[in-house]
Protein backbone atom coordinates (compact mmCIF):
# COMPACT_ATOMS: atom_id res chain seq x y z
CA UNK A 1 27.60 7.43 4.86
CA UNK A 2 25.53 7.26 1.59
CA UNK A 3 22.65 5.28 1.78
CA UNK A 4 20.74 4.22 -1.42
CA UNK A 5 17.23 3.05 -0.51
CA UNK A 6 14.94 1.41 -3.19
CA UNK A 7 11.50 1.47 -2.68
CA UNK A 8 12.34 4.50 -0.14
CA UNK A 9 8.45 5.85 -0.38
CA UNK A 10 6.83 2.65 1.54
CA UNK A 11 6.20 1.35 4.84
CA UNK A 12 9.52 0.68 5.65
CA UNK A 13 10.86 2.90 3.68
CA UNK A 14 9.28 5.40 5.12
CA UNK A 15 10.67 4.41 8.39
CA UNK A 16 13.61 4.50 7.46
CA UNK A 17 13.96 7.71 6.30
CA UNK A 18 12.77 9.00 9.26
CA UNK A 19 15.73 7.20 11.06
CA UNK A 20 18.73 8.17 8.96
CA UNK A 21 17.54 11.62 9.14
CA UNK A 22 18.82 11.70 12.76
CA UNK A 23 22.08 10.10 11.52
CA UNK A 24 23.85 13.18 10.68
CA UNK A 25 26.64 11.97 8.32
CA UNK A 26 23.97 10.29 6.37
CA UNK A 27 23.15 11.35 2.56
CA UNK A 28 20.29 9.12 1.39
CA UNK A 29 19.24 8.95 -2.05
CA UNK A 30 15.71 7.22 -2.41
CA UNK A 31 14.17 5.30 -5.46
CA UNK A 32 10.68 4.28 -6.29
CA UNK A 33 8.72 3.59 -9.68
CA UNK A 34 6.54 6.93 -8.41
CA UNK A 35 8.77 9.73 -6.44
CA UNK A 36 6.83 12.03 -4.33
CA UNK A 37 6.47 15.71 -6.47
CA UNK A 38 4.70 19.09 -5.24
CA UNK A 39 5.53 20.25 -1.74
CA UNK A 40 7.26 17.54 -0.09
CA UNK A 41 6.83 16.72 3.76
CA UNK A 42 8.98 15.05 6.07
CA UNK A 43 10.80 12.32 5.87
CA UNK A 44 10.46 12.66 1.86
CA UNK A 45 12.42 15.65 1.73
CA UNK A 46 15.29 14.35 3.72
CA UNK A 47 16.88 12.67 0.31
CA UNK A 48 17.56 12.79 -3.01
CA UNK A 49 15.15 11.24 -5.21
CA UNK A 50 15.57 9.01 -8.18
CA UNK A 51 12.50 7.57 -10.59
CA UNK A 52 13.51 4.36 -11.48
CA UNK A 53 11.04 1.27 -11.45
CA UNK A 54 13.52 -1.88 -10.92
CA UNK A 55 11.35 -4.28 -12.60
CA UNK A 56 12.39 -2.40 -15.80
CA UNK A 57 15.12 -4.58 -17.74
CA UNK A 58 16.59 -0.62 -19.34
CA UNK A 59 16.57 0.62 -15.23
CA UNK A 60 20.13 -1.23 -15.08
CA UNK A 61 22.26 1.64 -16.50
CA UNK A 62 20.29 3.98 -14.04
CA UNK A 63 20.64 1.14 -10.80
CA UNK A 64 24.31 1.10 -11.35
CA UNK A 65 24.53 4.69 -11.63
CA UNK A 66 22.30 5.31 -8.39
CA UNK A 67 24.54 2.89 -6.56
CA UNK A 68 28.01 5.03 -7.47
CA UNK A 69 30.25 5.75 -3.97
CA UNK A 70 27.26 4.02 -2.19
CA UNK A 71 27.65 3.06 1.26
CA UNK A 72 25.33 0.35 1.41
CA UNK A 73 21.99 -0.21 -0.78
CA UNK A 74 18.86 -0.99 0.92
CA UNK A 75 16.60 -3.19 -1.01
CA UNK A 76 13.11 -2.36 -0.23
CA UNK A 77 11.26 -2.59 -2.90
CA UNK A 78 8.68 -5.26 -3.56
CA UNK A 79 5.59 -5.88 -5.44
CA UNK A 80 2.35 -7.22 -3.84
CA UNK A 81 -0.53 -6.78 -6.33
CA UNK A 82 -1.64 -7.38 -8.90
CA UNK A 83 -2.18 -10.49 -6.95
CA UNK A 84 -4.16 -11.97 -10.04
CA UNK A 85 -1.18 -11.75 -12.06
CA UNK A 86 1.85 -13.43 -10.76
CA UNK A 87 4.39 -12.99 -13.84
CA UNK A 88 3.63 -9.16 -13.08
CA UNK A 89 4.84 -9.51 -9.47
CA UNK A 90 7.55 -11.83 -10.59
CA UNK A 91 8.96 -8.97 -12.56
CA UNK A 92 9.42 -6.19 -9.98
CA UNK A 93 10.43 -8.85 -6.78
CA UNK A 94 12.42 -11.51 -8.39
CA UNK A 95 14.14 -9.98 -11.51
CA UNK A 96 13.73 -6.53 -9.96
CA UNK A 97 15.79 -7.55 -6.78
CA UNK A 98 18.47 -9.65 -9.59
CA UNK A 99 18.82 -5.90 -11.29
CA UNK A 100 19.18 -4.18 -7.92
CA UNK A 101 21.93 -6.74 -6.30
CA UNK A 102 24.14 -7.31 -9.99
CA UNK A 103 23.80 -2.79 -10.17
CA UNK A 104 24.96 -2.96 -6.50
CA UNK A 105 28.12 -5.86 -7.54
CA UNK A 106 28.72 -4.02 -10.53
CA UNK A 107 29.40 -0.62 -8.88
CA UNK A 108 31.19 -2.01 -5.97
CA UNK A 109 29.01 -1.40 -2.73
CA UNK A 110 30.68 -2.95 0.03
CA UNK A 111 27.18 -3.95 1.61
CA UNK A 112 23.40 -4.66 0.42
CA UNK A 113 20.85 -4.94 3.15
CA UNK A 114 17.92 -7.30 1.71
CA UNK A 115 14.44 -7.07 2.94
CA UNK A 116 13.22 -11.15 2.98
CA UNK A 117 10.66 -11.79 5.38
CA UNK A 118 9.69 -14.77 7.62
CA UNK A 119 7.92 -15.34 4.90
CA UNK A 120 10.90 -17.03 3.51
CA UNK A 121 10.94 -19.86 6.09
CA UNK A 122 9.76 -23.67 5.43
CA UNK A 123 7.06 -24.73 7.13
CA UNK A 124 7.83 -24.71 10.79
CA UNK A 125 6.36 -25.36 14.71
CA UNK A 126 4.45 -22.63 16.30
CA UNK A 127 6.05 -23.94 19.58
CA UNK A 128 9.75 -23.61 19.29
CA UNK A 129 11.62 -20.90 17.97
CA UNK A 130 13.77 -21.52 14.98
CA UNK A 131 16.79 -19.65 14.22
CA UNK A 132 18.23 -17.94 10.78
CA UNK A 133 19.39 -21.81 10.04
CA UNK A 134 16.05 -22.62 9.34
CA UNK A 135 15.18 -23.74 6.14
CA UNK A 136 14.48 -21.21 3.47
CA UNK A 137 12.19 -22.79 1.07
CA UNK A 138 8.79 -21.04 1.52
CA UNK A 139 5.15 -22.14 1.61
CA UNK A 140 4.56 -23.48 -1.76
CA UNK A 141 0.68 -22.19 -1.66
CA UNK A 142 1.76 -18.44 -1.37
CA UNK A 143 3.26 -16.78 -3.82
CA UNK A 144 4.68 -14.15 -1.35
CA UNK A 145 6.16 -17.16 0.32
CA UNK A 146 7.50 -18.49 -3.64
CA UNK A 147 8.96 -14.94 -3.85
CA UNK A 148 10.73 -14.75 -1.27
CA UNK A 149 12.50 -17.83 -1.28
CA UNK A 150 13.81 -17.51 -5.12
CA UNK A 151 15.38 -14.11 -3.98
CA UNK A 152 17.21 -15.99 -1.13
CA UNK A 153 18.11 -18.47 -3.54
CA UNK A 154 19.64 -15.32 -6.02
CA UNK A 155 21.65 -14.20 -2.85
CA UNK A 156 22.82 -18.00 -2.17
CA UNK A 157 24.29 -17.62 -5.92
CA UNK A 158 25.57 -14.05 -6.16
CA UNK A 159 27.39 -14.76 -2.53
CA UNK A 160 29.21 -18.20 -4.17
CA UNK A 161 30.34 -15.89 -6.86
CA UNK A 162 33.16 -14.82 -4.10
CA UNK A 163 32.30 -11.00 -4.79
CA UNK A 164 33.27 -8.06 -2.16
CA UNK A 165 29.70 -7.31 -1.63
CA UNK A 166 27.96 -8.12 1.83
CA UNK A 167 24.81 -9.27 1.95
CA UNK A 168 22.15 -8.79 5.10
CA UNK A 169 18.92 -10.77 4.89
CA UNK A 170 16.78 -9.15 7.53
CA UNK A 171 14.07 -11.39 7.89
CA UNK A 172 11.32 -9.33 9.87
CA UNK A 173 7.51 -10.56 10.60
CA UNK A 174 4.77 -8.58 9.75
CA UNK A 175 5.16 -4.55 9.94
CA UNK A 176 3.41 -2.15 11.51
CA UNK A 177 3.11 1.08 11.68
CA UNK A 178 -0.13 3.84 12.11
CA UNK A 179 0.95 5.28 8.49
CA UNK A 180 0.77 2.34 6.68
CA UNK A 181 -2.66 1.83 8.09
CA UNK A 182 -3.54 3.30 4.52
CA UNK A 183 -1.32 1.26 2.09
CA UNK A 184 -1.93 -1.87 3.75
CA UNK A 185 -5.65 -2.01 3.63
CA UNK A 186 -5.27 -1.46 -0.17
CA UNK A 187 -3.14 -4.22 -0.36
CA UNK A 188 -4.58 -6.29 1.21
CA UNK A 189 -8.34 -6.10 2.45
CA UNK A 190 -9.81 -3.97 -0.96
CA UNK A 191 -12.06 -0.96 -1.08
CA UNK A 192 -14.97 -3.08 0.37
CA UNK A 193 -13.63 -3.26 3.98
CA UNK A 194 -15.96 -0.97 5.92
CA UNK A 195 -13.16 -0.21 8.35
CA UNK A 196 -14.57 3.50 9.61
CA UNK A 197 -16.66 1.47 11.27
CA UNK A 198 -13.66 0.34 13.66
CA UNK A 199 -14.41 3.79 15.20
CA UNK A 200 -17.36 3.00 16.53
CA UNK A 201 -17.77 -0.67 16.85
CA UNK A 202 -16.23 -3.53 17.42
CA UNK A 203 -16.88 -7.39 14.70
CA UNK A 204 -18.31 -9.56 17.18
CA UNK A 205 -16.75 -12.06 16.20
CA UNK A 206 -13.15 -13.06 14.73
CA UNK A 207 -12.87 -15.95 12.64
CA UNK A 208 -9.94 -18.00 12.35
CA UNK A 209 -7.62 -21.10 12.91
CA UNK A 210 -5.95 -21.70 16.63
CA UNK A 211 -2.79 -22.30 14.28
CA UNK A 212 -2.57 -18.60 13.02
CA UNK A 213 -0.03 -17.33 15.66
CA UNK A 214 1.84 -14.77 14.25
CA UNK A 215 4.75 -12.23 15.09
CA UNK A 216 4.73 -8.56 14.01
CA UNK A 217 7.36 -5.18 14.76
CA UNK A 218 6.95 -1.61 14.15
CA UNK A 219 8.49 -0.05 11.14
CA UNK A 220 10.86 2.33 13.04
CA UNK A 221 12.39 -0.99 14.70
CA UNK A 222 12.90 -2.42 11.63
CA UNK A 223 14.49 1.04 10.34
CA UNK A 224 16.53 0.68 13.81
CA UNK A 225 17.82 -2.78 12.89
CA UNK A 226 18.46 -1.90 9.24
CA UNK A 227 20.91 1.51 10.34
CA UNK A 228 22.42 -0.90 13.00
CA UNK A 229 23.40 -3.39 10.20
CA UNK A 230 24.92 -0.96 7.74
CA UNK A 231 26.62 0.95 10.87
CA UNK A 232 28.68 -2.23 12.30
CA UNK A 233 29.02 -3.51 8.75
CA UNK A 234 27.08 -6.82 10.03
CA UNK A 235 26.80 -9.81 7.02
CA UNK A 236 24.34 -13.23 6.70
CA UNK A 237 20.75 -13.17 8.14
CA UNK A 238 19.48 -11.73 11.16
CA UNK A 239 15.12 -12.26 12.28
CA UNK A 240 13.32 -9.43 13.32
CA UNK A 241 10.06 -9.40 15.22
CA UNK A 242 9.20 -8.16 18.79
CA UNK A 243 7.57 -9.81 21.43
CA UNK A 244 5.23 -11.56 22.67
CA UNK A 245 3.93 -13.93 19.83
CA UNK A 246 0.53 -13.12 19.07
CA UNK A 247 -2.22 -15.38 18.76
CA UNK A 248 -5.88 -15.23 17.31
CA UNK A 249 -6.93 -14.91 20.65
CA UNK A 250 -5.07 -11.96 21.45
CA UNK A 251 -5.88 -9.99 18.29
CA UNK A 252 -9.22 -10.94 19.11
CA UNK A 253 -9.37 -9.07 22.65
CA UNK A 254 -7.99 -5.90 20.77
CA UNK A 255 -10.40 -5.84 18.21
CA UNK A 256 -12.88 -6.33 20.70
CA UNK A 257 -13.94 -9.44 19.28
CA UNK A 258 -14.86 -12.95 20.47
CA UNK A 259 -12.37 -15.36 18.72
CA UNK A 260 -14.62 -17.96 16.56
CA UNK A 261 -12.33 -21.15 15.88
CA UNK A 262 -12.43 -22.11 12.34
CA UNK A 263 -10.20 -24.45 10.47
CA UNK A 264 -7.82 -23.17 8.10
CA UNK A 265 -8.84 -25.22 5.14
CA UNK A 266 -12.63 -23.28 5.41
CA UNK A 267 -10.77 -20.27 5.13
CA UNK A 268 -8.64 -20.97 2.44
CA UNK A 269 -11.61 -22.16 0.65
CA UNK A 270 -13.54 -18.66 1.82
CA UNK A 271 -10.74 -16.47 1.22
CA UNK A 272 -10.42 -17.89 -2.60
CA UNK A 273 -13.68 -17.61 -3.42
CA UNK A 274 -13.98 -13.87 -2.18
CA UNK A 275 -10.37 -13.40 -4.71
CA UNK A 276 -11.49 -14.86 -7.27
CA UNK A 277 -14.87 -12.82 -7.41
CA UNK A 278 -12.75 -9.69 -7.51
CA UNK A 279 -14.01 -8.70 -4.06
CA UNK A 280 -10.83 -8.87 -2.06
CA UNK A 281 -7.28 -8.35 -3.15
CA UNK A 282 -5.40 -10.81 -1.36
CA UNK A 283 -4.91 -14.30 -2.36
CA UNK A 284 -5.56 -17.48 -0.60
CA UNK A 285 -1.32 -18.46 -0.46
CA UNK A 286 -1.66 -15.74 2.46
CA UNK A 287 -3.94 -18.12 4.84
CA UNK A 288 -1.77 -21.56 4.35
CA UNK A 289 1.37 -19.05 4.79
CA UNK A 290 -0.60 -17.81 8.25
CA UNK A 291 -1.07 -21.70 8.88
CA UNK A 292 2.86 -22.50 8.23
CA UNK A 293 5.26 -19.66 9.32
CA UNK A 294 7.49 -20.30 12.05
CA UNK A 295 8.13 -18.54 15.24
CA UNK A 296 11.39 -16.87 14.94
CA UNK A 297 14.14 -16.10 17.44
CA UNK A 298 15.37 -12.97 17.30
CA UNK A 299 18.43 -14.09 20.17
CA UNK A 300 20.90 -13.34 17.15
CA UNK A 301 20.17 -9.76 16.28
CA UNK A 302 20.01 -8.91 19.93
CA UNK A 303 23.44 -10.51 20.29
CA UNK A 304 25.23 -9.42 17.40
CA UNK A 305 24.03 -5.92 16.09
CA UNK A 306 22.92 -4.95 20.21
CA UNK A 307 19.14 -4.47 18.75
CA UNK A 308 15.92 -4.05 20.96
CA UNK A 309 12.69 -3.22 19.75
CA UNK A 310 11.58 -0.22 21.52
CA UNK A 311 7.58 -1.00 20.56
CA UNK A 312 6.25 -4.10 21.64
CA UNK A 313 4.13 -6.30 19.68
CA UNK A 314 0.87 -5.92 20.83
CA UNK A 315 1.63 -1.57 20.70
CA UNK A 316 2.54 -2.13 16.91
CA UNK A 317 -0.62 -3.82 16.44
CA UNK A 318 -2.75 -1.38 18.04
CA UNK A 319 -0.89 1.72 16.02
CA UNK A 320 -2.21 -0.17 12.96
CA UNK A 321 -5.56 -0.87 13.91
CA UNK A 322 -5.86 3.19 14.83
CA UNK A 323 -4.99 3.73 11.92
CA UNK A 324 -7.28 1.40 9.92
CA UNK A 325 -10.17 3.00 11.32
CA UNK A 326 -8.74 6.38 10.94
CA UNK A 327 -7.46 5.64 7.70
CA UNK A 328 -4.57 7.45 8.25
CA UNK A 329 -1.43 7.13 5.54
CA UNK A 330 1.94 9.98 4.56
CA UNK A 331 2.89 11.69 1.94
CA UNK A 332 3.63 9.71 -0.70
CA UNK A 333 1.85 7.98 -3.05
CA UNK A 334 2.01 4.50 -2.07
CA UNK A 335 1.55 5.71 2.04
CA UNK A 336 -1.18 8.48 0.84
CA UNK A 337 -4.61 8.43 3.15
CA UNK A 338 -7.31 5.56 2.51
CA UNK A 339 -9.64 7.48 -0.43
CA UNK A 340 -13.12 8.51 -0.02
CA UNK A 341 -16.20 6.33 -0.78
CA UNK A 342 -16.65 7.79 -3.74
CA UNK A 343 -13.00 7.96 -5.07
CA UNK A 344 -13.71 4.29 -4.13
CA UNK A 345 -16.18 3.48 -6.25
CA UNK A 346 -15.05 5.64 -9.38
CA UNK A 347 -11.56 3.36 -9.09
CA UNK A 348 -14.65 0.70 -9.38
CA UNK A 349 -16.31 1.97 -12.03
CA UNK A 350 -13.38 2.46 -14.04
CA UNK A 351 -12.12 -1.60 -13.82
CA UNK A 352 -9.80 -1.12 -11.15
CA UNK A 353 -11.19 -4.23 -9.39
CA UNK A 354 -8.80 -5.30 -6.17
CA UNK A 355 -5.85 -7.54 -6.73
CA UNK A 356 -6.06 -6.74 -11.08
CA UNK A 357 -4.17 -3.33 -10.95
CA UNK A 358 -0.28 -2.13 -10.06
CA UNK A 359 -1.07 0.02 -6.76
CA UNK A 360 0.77 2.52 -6.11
């Protein structure tokens, strides 16, 4: 089994090469704009490595050729700053992910395993589960949301075409894992967030709407459902989140906090300002995205590929938070451990001002 895996060095990613090193008729060659160099740790020096950067229009000759007697491609890789420029991020996760499937048609693979994301999904009910049938048309405020729908839309196209390739959409929540404690407070809470303190003390008070109930599942059970997919040769769309469903409430008793209600129109309206001052890298899309995803059933993933999360939700949450206040992160460049203050502040003092600069 040879497994190419584009943006291999991530969160998932990661994961993921953790869990086909156990596999052991498993050769897995990894891509990513930056490939880990110097004395590589585990899992990065369970693959090959190839530098390729998929948003590049002259990476196709190098996709196709990374794709050659290819078991399956796993398409990882996705762009979520610069969140002030959108065309930017419309390069690497919309055209990037049209260079990565037409390499993988061109060179035959029998199967490409997509990472969408609930993200994807129309507005939906908080109440009722919905299944992969569920509208894919995003949350029009988010361009995450935007994103992810127009690759859907690309696979919709590419599968009419009638080619031999099959296509998984595994459409997970939000992922967690203690490593990418690291990576995702760069992307998305900014050098500001004084999130040592989390070692100490606990906010007193959590702010945000009743509405925001959310699902999450830990990397290596996305990894688990990804190997599963590729191992029984699975096609169409499969959702991926653990139980329970989370609410404000309950992230709120593990931060220690005292849930504050607050409408989600005051936070929109807070969260904007905060972007658009440069203090904060993530946009406002992400709170009316918060406001809209459904609740996903995960009944057909269970059924089909036999997959069980072995973390529940609430332990996938706490393995993050550790690891915010830790500021833990891996070996490569994108996972690497949160900086110091004062690498911090140099980034600062050099214009590299959150959600205006490609982060690797």
């Amino acid at each position: 089994m040879r497994v190419l895996v584009t943006g291999a060095s991530g969160n998932i990613g990661t994961a993921l090469l953790r869990r086909l090193a156990a596999e052991p008729d498993a050769t897995v060659v990894g891509l990513a704009r930056r490939v880990p160099k110097g004395r590589v740790d585990f899992p990065y020096d369970t693959c090959e490595w190839v530098a390729c950067d998929v948003a590049d229009p002259d990476c196709r000759d190098a996709l196709v050729e990374a794709c050659q007697d290819a078991t399956a491609v796993v398409h990882l890789a996705w762009a979520l700053q610069p969140s002030h420029n959108e065309p930017r991020l419309i390069q690497t996760n919309v055209e990037g992910s049209q260079h990565v499937f037409d390499a993988a048609v061109q060179a035959g693979v029998p199967q490409v395993v997509y990472l969408s994301s609930v993200g994807a999904y129309s507005p939906g009910r908080k109440d009722t589960p919905v299944n992969e049938s569920w509208p894919t048309d995003g949350v029009a405020a988010s361009s995450y949301s935007r994103h992810k729908s127009t690759v859907e839309r690309l696979l919709d196209k590419i599968e009419s075409e009638g080619h031999d390739t099959r296509f998984v959409r595994l459409r997970p929540g939000l992922v967690f894992q203690r490593a990418a404690a690291s990576e995702i407070a760069r992307y998305f809470l900014g050098p500001f967030a004084p999130l040592s303190l989390l070692r100490v003390a606990h906010p007193p008070l959590l702010p945000l709407d009743e509405r925001m109930v959310f699902q999450c599942v830990h990397a290596d059970d996305v990894a688990e459902a990804i190997v599963r997919a590729i191992r029984q040769r699975a096609s169409g769309a499969f959702n991926i989140a653990a139980d329970p469903v989370l609410t404000p409430r309950d992230l709120g008793e593990l931060l220690g906090a005292r849930f504050l209600p607050v409408r989600g129109g005051l936070l929109h309206q807070a969260a904007g300002l905060v972007w658009r001052l440069r203090l904060q890298p993530t946009e406002p899309g992400w709170i009316d995205l918060a406001l809209a995803a459904p609740v996903m059933s995960t009944e057909r993933a269970r059924r089909e590929l036999g997959w069980t999360p072995r973390h529940d939700a609430r332990e996938a949450l706490r393995e993050l938070l550790d690891g915010l206040a830790h500021g833990t992160g891996a070996g490569s460049a994108v996972m690497r451990p949160r900086e110091s203050v004062p690498t911090r502040v140099t980034d600062l003092l050099r214009g590299r001002l959150p959600g205006t600069t490609v982060l690797t």
